[in-house]
N, C-alpha and C. Protein backbone atom coordinates (compact mmCIF):
# COMPACT_ATOMS: atom_id res chain seq x y z
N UNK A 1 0.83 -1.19 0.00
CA UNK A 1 0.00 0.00 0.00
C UNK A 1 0.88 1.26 0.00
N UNK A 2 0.06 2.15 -0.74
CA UNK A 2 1.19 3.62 -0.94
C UNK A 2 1.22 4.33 0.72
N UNK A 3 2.51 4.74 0.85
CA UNK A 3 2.50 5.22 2.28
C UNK A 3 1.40 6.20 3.05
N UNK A 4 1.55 7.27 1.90
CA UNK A 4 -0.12 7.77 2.32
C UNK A 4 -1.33 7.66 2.60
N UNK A 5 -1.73 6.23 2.31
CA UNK A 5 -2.62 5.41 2.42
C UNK A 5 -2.23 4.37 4.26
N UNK A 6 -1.20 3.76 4.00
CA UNK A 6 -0.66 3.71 5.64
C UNK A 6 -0.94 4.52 6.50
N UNK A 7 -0.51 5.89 6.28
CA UNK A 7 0.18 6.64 7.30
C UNK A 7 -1.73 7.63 7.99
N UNK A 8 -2.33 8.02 6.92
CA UNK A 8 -3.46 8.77 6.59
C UNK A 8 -4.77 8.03 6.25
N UNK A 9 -5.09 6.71 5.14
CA UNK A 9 -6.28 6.63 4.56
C UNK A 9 -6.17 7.83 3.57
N UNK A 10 -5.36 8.19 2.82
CA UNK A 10 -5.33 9.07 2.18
C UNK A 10 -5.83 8.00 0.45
N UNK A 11 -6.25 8.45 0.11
CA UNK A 11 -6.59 7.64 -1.37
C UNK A 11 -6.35 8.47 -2.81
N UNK A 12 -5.43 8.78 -3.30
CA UNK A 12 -4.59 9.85 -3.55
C UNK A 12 -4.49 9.51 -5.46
N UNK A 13 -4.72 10.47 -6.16
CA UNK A 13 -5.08 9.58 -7.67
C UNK A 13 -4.06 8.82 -8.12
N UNK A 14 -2.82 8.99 -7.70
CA UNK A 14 -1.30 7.90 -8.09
C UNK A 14 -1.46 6.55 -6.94
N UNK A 15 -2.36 6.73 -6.09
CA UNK A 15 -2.39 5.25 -5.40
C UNK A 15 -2.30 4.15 -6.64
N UNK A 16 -2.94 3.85 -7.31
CA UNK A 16 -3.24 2.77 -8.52
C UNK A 16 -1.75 2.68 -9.38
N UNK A 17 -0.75 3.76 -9.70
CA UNK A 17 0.69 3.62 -9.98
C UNK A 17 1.60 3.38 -8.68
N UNK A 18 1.37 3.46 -7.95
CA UNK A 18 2.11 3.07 -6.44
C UNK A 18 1.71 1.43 -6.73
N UNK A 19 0.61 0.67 -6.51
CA UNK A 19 -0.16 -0.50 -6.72
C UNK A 19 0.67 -1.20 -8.29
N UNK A 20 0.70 -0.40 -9.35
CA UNK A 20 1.24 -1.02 -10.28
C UNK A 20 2.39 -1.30 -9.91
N UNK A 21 3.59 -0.30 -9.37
CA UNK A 21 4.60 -0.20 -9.73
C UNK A 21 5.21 -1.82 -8.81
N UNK A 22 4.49 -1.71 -7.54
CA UNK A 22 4.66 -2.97 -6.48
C UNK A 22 4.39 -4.41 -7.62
N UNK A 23 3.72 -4.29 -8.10
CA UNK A 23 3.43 -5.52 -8.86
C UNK A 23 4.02 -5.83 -9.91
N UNK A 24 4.48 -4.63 -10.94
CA UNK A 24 5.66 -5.15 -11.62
C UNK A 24 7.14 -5.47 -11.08
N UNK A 25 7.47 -4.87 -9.84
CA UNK A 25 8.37 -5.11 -8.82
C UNK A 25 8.55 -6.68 -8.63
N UNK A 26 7.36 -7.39 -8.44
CA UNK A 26 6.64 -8.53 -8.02
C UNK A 26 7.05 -9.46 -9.50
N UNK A 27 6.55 -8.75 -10.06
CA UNK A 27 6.32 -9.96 -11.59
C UNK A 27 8.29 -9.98 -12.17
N UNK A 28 8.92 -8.91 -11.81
CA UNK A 28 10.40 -9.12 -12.25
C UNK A 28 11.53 -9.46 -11.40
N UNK A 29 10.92 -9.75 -10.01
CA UNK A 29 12.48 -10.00 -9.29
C UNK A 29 11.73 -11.03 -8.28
N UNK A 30 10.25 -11.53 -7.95
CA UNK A 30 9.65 -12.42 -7.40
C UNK A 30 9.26 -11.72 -6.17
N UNK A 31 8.85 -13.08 -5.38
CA UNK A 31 8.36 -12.71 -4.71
C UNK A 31 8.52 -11.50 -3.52
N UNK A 32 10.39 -11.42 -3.46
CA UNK A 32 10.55 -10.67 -2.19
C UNK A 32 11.31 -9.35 -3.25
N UNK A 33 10.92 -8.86 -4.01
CA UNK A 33 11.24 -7.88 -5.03
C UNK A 33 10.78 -6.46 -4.01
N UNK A 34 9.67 -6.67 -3.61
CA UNK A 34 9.61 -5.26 -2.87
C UNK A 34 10.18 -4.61 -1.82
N UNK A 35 10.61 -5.70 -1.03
CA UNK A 35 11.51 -5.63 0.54
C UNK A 35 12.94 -5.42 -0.10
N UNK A 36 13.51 -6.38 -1.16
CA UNK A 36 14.88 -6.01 -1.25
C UNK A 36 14.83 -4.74 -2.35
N UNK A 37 14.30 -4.15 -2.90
CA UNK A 37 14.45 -2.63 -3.24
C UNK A 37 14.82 -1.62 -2.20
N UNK A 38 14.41 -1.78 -0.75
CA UNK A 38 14.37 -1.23 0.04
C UNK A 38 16.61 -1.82 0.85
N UNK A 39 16.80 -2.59 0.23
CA UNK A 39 18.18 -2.89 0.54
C UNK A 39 19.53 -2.90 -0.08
N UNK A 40 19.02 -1.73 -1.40
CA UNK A 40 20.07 -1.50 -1.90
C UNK A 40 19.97 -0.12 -3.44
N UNK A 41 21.00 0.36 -3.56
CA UNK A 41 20.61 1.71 -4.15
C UNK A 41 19.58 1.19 -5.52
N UNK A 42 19.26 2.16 -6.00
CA UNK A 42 18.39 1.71 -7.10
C UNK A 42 18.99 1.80 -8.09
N UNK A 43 19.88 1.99 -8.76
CA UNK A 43 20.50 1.28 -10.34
C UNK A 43 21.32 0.00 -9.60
N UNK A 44 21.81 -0.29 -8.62
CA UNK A 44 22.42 -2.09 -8.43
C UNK A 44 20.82 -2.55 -8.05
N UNK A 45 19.59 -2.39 -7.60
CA UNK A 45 18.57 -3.22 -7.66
C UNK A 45 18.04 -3.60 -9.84
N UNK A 46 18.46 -2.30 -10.20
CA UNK A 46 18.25 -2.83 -11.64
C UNK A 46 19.13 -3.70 -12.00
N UNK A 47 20.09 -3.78 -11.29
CA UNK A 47 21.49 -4.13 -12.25
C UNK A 47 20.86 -5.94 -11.62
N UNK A 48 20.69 -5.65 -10.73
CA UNK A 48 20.61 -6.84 -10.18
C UNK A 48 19.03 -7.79 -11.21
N UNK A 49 18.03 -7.27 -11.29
CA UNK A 49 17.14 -7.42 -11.57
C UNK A 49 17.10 -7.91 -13.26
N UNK A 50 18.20 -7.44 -13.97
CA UNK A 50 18.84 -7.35 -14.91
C UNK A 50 19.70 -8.43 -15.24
N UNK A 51 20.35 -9.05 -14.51
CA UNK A 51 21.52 -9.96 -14.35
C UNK A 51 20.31 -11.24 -14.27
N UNK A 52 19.75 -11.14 -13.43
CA UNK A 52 18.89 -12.27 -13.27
C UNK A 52 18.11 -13.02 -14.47
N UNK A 53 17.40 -11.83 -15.38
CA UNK A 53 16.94 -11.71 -16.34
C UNK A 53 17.62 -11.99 -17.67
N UNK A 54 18.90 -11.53 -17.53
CA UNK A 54 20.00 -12.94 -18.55
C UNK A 54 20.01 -13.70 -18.66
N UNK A 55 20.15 -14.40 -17.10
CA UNK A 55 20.85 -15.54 -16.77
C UNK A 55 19.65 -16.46 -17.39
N UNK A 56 17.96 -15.98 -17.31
CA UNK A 56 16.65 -16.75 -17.23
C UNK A 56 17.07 -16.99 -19.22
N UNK A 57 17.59 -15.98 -20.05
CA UNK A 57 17.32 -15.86 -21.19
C UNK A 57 18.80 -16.58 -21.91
N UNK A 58 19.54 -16.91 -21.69
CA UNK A 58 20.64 -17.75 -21.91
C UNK A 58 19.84 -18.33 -22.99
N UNK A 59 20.61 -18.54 -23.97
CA UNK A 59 20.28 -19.85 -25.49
C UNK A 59 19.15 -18.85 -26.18
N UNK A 60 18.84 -17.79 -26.31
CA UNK A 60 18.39 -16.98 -27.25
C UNK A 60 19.16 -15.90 -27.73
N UNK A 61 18.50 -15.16 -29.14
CA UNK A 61 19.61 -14.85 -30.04
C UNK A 61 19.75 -13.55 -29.02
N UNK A 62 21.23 -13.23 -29.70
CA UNK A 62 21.48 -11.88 -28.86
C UNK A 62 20.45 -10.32 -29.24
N UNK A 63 20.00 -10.55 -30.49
CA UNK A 63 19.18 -9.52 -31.06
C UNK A 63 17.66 -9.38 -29.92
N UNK A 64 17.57 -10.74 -29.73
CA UNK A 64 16.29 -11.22 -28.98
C UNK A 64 16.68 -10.49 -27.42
N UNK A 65 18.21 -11.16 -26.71
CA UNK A 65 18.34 -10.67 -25.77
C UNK A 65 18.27 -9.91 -25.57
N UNK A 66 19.26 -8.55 -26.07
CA UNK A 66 19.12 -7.39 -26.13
C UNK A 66 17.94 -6.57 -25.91
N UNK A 67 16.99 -6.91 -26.83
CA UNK A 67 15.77 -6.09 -26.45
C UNK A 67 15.22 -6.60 -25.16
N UNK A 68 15.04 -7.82 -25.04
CA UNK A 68 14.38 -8.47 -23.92
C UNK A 68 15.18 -7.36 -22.58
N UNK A 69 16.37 -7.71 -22.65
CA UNK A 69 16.75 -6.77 -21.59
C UNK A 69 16.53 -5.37 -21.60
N UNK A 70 16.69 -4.38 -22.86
CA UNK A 70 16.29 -3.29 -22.21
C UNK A 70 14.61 -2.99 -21.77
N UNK A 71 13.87 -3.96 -22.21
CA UNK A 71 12.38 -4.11 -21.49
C UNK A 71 12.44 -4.01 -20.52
N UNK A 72 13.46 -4.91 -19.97
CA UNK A 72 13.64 -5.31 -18.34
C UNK A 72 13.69 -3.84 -17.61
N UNK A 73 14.49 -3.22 -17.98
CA UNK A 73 15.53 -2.19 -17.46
C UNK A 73 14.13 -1.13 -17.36
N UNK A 74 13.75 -0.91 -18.35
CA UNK A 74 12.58 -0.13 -18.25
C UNK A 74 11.30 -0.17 -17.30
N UNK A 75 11.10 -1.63 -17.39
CA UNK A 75 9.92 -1.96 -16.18
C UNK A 75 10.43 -1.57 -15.40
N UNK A 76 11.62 -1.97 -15.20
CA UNK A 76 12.20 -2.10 -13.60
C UNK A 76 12.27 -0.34 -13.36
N UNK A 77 12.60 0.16 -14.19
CA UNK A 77 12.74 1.88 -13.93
C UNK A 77 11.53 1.89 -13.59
N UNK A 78 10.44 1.99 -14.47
CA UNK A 78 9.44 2.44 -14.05
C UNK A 78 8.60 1.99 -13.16
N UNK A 79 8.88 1.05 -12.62
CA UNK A 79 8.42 0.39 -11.29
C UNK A 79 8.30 1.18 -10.33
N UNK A 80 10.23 1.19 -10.31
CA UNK A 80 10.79 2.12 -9.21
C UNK A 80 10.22 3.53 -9.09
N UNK A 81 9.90 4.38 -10.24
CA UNK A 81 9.47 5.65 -9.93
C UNK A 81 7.89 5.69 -9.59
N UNK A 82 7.26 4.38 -10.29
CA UNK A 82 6.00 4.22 -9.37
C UNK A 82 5.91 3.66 -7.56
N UNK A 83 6.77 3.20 -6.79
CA UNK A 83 6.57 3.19 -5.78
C UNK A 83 7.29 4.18 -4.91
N UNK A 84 7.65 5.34 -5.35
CA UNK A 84 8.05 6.28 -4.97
C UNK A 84 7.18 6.80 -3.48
N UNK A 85 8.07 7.32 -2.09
CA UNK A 85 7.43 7.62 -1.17
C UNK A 85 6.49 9.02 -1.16
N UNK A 86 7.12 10.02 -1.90
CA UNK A 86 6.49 11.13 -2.34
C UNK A 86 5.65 10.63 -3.53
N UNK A 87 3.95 10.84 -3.12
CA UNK A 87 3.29 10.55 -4.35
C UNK A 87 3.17 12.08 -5.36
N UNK A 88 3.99 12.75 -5.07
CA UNK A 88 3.95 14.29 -6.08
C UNK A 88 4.97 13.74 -7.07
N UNK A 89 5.84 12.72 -7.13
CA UNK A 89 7.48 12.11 -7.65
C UNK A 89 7.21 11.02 -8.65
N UNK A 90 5.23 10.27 -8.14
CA UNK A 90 5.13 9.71 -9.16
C UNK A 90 5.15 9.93 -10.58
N UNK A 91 4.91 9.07 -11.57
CA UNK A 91 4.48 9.49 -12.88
C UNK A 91 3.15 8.71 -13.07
N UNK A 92 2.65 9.99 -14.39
CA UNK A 92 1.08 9.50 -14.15
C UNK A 92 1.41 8.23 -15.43
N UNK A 93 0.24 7.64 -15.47
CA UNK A 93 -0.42 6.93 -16.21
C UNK A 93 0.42 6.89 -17.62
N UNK A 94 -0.43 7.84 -18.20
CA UNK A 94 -0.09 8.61 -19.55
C UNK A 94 1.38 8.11 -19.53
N UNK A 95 2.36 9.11 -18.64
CA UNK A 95 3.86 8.92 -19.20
C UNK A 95 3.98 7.61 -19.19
N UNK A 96 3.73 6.87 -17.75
CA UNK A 96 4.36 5.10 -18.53
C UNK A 96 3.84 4.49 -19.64
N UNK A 97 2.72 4.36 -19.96
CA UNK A 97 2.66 4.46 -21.61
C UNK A 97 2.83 5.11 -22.73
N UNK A 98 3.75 6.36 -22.73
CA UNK A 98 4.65 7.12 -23.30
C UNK A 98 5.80 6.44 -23.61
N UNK A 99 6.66 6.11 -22.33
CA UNK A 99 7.66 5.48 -22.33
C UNK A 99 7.76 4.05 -23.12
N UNK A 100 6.57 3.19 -22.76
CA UNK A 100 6.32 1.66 -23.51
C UNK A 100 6.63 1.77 -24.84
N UNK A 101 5.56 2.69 -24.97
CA UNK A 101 4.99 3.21 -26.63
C UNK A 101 6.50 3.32 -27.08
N UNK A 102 7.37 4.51 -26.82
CA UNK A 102 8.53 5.05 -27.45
C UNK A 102 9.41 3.81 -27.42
N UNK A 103 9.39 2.52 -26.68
CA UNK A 103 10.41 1.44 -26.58
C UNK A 103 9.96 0.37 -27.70
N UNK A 104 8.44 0.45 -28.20
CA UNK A 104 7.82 -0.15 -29.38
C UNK A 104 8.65 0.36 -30.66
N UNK A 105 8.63 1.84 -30.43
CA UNK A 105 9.26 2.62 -31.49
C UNK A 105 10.75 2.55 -31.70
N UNK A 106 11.54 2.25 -30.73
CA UNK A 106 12.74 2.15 -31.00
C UNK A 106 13.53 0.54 -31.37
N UNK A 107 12.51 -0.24 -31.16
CA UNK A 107 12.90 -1.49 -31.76
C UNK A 107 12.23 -1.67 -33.14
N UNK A 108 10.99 -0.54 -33.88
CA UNK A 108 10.51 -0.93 -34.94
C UNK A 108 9.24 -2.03 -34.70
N UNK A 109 8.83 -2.23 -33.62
CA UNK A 109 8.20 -3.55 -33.67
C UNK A 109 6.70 -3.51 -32.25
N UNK A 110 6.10 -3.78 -32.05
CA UNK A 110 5.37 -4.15 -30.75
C UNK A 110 6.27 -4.83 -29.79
N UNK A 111 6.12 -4.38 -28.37
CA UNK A 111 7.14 -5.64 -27.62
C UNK A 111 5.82 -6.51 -26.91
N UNK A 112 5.76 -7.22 -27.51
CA UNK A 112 5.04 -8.58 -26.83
C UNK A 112 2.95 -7.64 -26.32
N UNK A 113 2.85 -7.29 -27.23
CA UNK A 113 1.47 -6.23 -27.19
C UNK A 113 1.50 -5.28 -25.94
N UNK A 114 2.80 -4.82 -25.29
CA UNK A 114 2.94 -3.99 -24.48
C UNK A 114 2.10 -2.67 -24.78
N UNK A 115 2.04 -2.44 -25.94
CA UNK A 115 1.22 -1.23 -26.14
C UNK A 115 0.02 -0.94 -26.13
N UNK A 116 -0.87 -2.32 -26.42
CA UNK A 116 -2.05 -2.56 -26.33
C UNK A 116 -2.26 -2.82 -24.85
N UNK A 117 -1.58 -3.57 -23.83
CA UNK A 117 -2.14 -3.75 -22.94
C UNK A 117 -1.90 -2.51 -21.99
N UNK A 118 -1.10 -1.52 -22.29
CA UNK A 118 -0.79 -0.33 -21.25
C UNK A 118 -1.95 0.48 -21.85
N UNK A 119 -2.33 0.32 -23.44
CA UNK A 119 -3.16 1.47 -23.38
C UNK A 119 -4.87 1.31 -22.78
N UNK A 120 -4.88 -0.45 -22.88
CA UNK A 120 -6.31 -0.39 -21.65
C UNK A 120 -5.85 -0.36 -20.04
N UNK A 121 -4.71 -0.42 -19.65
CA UNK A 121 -4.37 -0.22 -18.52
C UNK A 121 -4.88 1.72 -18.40
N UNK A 122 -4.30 2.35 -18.68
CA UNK A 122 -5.03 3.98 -18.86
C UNK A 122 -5.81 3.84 -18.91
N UNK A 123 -6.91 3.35 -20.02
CA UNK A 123 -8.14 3.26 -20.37
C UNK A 123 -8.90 3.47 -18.87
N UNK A 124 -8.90 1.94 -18.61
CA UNK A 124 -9.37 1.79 -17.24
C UNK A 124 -8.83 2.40 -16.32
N UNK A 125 -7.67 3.14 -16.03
CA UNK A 125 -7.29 3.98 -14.79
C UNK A 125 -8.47 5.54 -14.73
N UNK A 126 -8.12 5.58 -16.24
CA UNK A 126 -8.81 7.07 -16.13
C UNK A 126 -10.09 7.23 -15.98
N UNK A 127 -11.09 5.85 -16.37
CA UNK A 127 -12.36 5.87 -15.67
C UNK A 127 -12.29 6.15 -14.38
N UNK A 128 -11.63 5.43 -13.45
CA UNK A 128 -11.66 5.34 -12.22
C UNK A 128 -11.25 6.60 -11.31
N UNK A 129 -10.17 7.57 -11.99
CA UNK A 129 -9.82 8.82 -11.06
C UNK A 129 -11.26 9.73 -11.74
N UNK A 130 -11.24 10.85 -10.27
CA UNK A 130 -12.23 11.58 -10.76
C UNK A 130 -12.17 12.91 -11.61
């Protein structure tokens, strides 16, 4: 839960990117991804998060790797700036599917319908704030 929500019951319109960012946290470094962010600076938690994410992709082409990893690097960024303790530090919605979008664009290609699924991820966020 976003700290403001801890600390207050505060329900704050970046709660739902605080919520994402924990869960892609979750989906790229497992289960204890959110506690060890909290144990080490944040480019060695990428680096780390990153390394791991090789090691899983071993025996595919390097063209393949390559992108696969800077995906990585990106979630993992944008994870991190979604569970940010200051919710004024988050980023909204919009920009992380800015960012997706522009990583579609720089490989020439869709990455794995990332673009489609961030843009009903917005979709549905922006119903929900008021």
């Amino acid at each position: 839960m976003p700290p403001e929500f801890e600390k207050s019951g505060l329900v704050s319109p970046t709660f739902d990117v605080f919520c994402l960012g924990a869960i892609i946290i979750r989906i790229m470094d497992g289960n204890e991804g959110n506690s060890r962010r909290f144990e080490m600076p944040r480019q060695q938690f990428i680096d780390r998060v990153t390394k791991n994410w090789k090691e899983r992709m071993q025996g595919t082409s390097r063209s393949s790797q390559e992108k696969n990893i800077r995906q990585v690097k990106m979630c993992v960024d944008i994870a991190l700036k979604c569970v940010e303790n200051d919710r004024t530090r988050r980023p909204r919605v919009h920009d992380i599917v800015k960012r997706m979008k522009a990583l579609d664009h720089e490989f020439g290609e869709p990455s794995s319908n990332i673009t489609e699924l961030s843009s009903k991820i917005h979709e549905d966020l922006t119903l929900q704030v008021p």
